[in-house]
Protein backbone atom coordinates (compact mmCIF):
# COMPACT_ATOMS: atom_id res chain seq x y z
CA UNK A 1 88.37 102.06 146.43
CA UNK A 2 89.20 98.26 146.38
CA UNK A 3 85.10 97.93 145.82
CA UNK A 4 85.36 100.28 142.62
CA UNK A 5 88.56 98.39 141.34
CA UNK A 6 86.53 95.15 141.84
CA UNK A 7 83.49 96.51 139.72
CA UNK A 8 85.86 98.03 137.18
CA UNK A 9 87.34 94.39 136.87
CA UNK A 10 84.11 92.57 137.18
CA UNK A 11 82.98 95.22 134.51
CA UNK A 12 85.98 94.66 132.24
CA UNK A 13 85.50 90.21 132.53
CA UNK A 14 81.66 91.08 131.76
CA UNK A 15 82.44 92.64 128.51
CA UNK A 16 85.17 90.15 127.66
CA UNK A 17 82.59 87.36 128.36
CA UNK A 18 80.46 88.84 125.92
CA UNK A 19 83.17 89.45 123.47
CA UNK A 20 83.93 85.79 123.50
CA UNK A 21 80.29 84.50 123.40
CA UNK A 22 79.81 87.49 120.56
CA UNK A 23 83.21 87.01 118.36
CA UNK A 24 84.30 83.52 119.31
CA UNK A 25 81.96 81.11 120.80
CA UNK A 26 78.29 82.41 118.57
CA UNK A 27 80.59 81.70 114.82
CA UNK A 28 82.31 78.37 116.27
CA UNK A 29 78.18 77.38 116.89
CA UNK A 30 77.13 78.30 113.86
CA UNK A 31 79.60 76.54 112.25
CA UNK A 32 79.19 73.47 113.97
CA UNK A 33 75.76 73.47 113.06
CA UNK A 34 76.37 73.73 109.76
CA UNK A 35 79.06 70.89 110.00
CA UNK A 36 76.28 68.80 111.99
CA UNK A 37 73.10 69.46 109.82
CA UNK A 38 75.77 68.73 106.19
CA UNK A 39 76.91 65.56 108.20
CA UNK A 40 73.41 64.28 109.61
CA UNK A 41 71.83 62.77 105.98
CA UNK A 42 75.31 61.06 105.19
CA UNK A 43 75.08 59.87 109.28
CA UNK A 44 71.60 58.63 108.68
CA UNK A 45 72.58 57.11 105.22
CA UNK A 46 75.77 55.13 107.06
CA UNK A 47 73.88 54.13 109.97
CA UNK A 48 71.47 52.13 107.85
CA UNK A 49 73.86 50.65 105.75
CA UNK A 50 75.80 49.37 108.58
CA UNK A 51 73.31 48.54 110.73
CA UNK A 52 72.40 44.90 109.48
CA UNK A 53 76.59 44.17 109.87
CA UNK A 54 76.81 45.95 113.64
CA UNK A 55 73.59 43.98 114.71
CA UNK A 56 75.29 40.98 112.99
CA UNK A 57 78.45 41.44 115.08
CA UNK A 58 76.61 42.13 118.71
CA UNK A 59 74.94 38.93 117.97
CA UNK A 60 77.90 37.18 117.42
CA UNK A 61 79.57 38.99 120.36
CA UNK A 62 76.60 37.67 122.99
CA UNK A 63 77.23 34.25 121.82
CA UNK A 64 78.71 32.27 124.46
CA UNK A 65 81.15 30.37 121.87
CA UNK A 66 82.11 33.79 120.54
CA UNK A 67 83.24 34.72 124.51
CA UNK A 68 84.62 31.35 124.79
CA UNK A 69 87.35 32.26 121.80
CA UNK A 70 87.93 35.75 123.06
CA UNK A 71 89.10 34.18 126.26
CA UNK A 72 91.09 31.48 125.08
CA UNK A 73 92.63 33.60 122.66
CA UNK A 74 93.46 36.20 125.62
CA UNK A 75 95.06 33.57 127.61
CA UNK A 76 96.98 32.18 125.11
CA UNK A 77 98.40 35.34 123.69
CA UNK A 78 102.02 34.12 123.84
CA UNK A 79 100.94 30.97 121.41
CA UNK A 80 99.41 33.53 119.25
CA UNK A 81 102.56 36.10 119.03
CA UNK A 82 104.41 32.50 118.18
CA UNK A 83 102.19 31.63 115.88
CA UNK A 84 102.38 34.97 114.09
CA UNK A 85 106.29 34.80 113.97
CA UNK A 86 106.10 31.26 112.90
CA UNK A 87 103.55 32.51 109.82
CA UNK A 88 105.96 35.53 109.15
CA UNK A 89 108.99 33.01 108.75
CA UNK A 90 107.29 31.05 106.65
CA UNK A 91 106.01 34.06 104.55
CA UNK A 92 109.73 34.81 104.34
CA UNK A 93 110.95 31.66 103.10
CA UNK A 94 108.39 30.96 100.56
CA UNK A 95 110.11 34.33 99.33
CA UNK A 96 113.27 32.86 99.63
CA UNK A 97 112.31 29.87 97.90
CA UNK A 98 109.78 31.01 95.09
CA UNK A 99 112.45 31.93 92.37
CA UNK A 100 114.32 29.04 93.31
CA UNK A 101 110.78 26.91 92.81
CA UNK A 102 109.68 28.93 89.61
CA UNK A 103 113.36 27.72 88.01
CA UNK A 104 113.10 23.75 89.14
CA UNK A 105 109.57 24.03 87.59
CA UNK A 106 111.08 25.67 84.12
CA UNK A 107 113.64 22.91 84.30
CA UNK A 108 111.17 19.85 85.38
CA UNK A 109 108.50 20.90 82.99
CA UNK A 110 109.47 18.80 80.14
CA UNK A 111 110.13 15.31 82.04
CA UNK A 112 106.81 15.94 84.03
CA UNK A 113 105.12 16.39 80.39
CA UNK A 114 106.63 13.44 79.31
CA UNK A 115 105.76 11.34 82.64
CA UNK A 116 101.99 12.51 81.97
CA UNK A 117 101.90 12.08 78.13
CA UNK A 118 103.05 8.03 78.60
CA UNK A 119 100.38 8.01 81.64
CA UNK A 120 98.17 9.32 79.31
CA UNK A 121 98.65 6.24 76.67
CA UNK A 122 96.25 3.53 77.01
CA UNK A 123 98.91 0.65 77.46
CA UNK A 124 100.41 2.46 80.67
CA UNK A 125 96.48 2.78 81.43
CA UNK A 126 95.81 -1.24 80.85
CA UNK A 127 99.49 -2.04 82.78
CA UNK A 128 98.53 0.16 85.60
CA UNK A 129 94.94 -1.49 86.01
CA UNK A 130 97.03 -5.18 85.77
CA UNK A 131 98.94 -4.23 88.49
CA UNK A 132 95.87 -2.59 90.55
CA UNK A 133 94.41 -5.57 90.26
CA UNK A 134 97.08 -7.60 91.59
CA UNK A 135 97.92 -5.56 94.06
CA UNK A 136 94.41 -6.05 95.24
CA UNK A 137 94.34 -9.57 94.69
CA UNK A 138 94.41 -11.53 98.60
CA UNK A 139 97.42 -13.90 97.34
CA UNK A 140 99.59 -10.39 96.97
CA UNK A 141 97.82 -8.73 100.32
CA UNK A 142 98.57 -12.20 102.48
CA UNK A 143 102.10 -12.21 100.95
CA UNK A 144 102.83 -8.48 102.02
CA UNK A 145 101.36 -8.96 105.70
CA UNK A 146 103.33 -12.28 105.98
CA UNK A 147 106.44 -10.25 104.62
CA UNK A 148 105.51 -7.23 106.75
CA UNK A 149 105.14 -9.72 109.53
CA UNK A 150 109.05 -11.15 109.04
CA UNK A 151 110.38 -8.22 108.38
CA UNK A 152 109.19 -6.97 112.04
CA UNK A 153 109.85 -10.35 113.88
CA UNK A 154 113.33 -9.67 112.27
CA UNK A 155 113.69 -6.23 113.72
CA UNK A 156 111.87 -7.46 116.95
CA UNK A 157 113.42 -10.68 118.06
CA UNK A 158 117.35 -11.63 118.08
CA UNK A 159 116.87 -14.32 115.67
CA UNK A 160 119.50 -16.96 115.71
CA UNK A 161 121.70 -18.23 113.14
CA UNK A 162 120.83 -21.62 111.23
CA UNK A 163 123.22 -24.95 111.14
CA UNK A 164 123.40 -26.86 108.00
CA UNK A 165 121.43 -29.36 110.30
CA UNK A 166 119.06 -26.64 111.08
CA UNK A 167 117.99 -26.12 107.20
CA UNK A 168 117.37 -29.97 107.41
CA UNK A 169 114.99 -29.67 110.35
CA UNK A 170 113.57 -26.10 109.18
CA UNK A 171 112.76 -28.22 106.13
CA UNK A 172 109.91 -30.39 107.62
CA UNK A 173 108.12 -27.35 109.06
CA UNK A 174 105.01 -26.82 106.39
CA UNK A 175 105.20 -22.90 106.45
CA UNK A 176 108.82 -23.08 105.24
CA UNK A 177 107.87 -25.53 102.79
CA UNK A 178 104.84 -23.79 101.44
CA UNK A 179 107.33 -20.03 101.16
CA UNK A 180 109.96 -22.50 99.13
CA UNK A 181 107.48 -23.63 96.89
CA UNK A 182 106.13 -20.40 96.15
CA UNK A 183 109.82 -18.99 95.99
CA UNK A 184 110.71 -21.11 93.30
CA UNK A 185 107.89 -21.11 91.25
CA UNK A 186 107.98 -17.18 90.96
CA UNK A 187 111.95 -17.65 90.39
CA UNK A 188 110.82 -20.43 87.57
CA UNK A 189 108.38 -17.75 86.36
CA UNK A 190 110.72 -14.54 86.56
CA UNK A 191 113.52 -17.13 84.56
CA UNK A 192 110.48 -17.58 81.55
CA UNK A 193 110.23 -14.10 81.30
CA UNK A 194 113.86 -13.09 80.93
CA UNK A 195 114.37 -16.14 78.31
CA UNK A 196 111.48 -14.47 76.54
């Protein structure tokens, strides 16, 4: 008895094998095959176009400087997240800022069109020259350094205070004389132009 139940259930499975290989699995086949023999042109079509860029890429990714990056960028991936939140908050305040900008631009417009229409006159063109030139010139540069130079023995040293008989004595020393004499011949110059 327990032999004919077992053939009557091996007999049952067997025809509910080939119900499912029959109903189910044959149609899910055939459609697949129709799904793979529609998509197999627009496959071969895509894997053409894209081939030049994927060979392009697994060159790039055998290069040694390529594997190089990935690992320093891996190890560093804590620099990177800052970096990211860094570049957000900045996206954020240009935001902030850009109607704020866009108004001081409405508002500056006009003097920044009148600063480049006098730049754009030829005297401001002949004054600027003039003063490129002198500016340039090595009586102006050697004044600047030796002014420069002062300026940071001043800030460097704990210079003392001069007596009256200090001038005196300060007065025989040729540097001192040479800055007086060029000190009052621009103040005899800058008085000339004032008269004028």
């Amino acid at each position: 008895m327990i032999e004919r139940n077992i053939a009557e259930k091996e007999g049952m499975l067997s025809d509910r094998a080939v119900d499912l290989i029959n109903y189910d699995l044959v149609p899910l086949l055939e459609m697949v095959k129709d799904l793979v023999e529609q998509l197999e042109p627009k496959l071969k079509e895509l894997s053409k176009e894209a081939g030049p860029a994927v060979n392009a890429i697994k060159a790039n990714l055998d290069r040694e400087e390529t594997l190089i990056l990935v690992e320093k960028l891996t190890s560093n991936t804590g620099t990177l997240i800052d970096m990211v939140s860094f570049m957000e908050a900045l996206n954020d305040l240009r935001i902030e800022l850009e109607p704020k900008l866009k108004e001081l631009s409405k508002e500056a417009g006009p003097a920044v069109n009148a600063i480049k229409a006098n730049l754009d006159r030829e005297e401001t063109l002949i004054l600027l020259t003039k003063l490129t030139e002198i500016a340039g010139s090595p009586i102006v540069q050697n004044l600047v350094g030796s002014a420069a130079t002062a300026l940071t023995d001043v800030k460097a040293k704990d210079i003392p205070p001069v007596s009256p008989l200090g001038i005196f004595s300060a007065l025989r020393d040729d540097d001192v004389q040479r800055a007086l004499g060029f000190l009052f011949h621009f103040l005899k110059q800058l008085g000339r132009g004032l008269k004028a």
